[in-house]
Protein backbone atom coordinates (compact mmCIF):
# COMPACT_ATOMS: atom_id res chain seq x y z
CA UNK A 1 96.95 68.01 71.56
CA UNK A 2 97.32 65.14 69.21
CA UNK A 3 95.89 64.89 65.82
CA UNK A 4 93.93 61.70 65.06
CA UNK A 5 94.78 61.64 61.19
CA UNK A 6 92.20 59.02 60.80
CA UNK A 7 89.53 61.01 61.46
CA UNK A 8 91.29 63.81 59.32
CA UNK A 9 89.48 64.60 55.61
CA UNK A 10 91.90 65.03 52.84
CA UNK A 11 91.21 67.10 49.15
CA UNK A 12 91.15 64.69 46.52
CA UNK A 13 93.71 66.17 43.39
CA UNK A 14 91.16 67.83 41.50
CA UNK A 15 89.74 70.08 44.03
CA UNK A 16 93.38 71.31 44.92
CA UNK A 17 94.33 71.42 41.55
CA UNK A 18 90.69 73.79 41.58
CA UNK A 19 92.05 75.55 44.89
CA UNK A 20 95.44 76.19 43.56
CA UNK A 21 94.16 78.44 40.51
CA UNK A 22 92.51 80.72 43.26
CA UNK A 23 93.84 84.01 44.63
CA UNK A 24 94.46 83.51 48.49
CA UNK A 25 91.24 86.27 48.49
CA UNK A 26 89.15 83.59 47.10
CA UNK A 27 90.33 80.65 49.13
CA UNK A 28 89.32 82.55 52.24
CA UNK A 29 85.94 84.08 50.92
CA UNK A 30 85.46 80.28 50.64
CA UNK A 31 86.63 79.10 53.84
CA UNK A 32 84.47 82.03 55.29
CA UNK A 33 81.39 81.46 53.73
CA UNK A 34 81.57 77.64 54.76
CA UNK A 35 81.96 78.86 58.33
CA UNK A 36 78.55 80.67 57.75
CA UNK A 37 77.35 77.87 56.50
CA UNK A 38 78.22 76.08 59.11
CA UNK A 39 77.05 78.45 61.55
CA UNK A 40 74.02 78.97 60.27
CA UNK A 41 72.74 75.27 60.26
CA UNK A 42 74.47 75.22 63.83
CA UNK A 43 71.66 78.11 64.72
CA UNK A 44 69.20 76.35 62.97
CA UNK A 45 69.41 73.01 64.81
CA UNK A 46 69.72 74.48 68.14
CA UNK A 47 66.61 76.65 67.89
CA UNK A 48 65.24 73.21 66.85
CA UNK A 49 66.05 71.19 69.37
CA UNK A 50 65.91 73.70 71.98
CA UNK A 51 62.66 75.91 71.37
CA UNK A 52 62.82 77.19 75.11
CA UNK A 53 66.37 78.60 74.95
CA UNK A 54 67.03 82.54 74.03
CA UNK A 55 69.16 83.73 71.21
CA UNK A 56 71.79 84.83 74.25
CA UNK A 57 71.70 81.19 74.76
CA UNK A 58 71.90 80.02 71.61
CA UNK A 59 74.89 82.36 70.44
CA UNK A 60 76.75 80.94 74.00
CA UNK A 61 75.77 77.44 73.16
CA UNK A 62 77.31 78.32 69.03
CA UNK A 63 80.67 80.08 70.98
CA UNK A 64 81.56 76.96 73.16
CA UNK A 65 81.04 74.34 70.28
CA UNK A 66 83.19 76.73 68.53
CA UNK A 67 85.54 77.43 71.15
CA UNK A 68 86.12 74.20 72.34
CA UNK A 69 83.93 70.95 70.11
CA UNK A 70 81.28 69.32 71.20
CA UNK A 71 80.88 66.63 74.14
């Protein structure tokens, strides 16, 4: 799979000069709680925009955007 690098965000300086300083414990507390994050919002809008569906649904619906991106 090829990697469209226009599409791709970069860290300015200062926020990996920031990243840097932190223990690789930190740097993955904070990749994990944006996946919450993340998650969480993903939930949210789905239970919005789909009031009929289940929670076994919406956690299937959360695992294949995951899994695989959206359409």
């Amino acid at each position: 799979m090829a990697v469209d690098l226009s599409r791709m965000e970069m860290v300015d300086d200062k926020t990996a000069e920031i990243l840097r300083k932190k223990t690789p414990q930190e740097r993955l507390k904070i990749a994990f709680d944006m996946w919450l994050s993340v998650r969480s919002s993903l939930e949210n809008y789905l239970k919005e925009t789909h009031p009929d569906w289940d929670e076994i649904t919406i956690r299937k619906e959360i695992l294949r955007r995951f899994g695989h991106g959206t359409p």
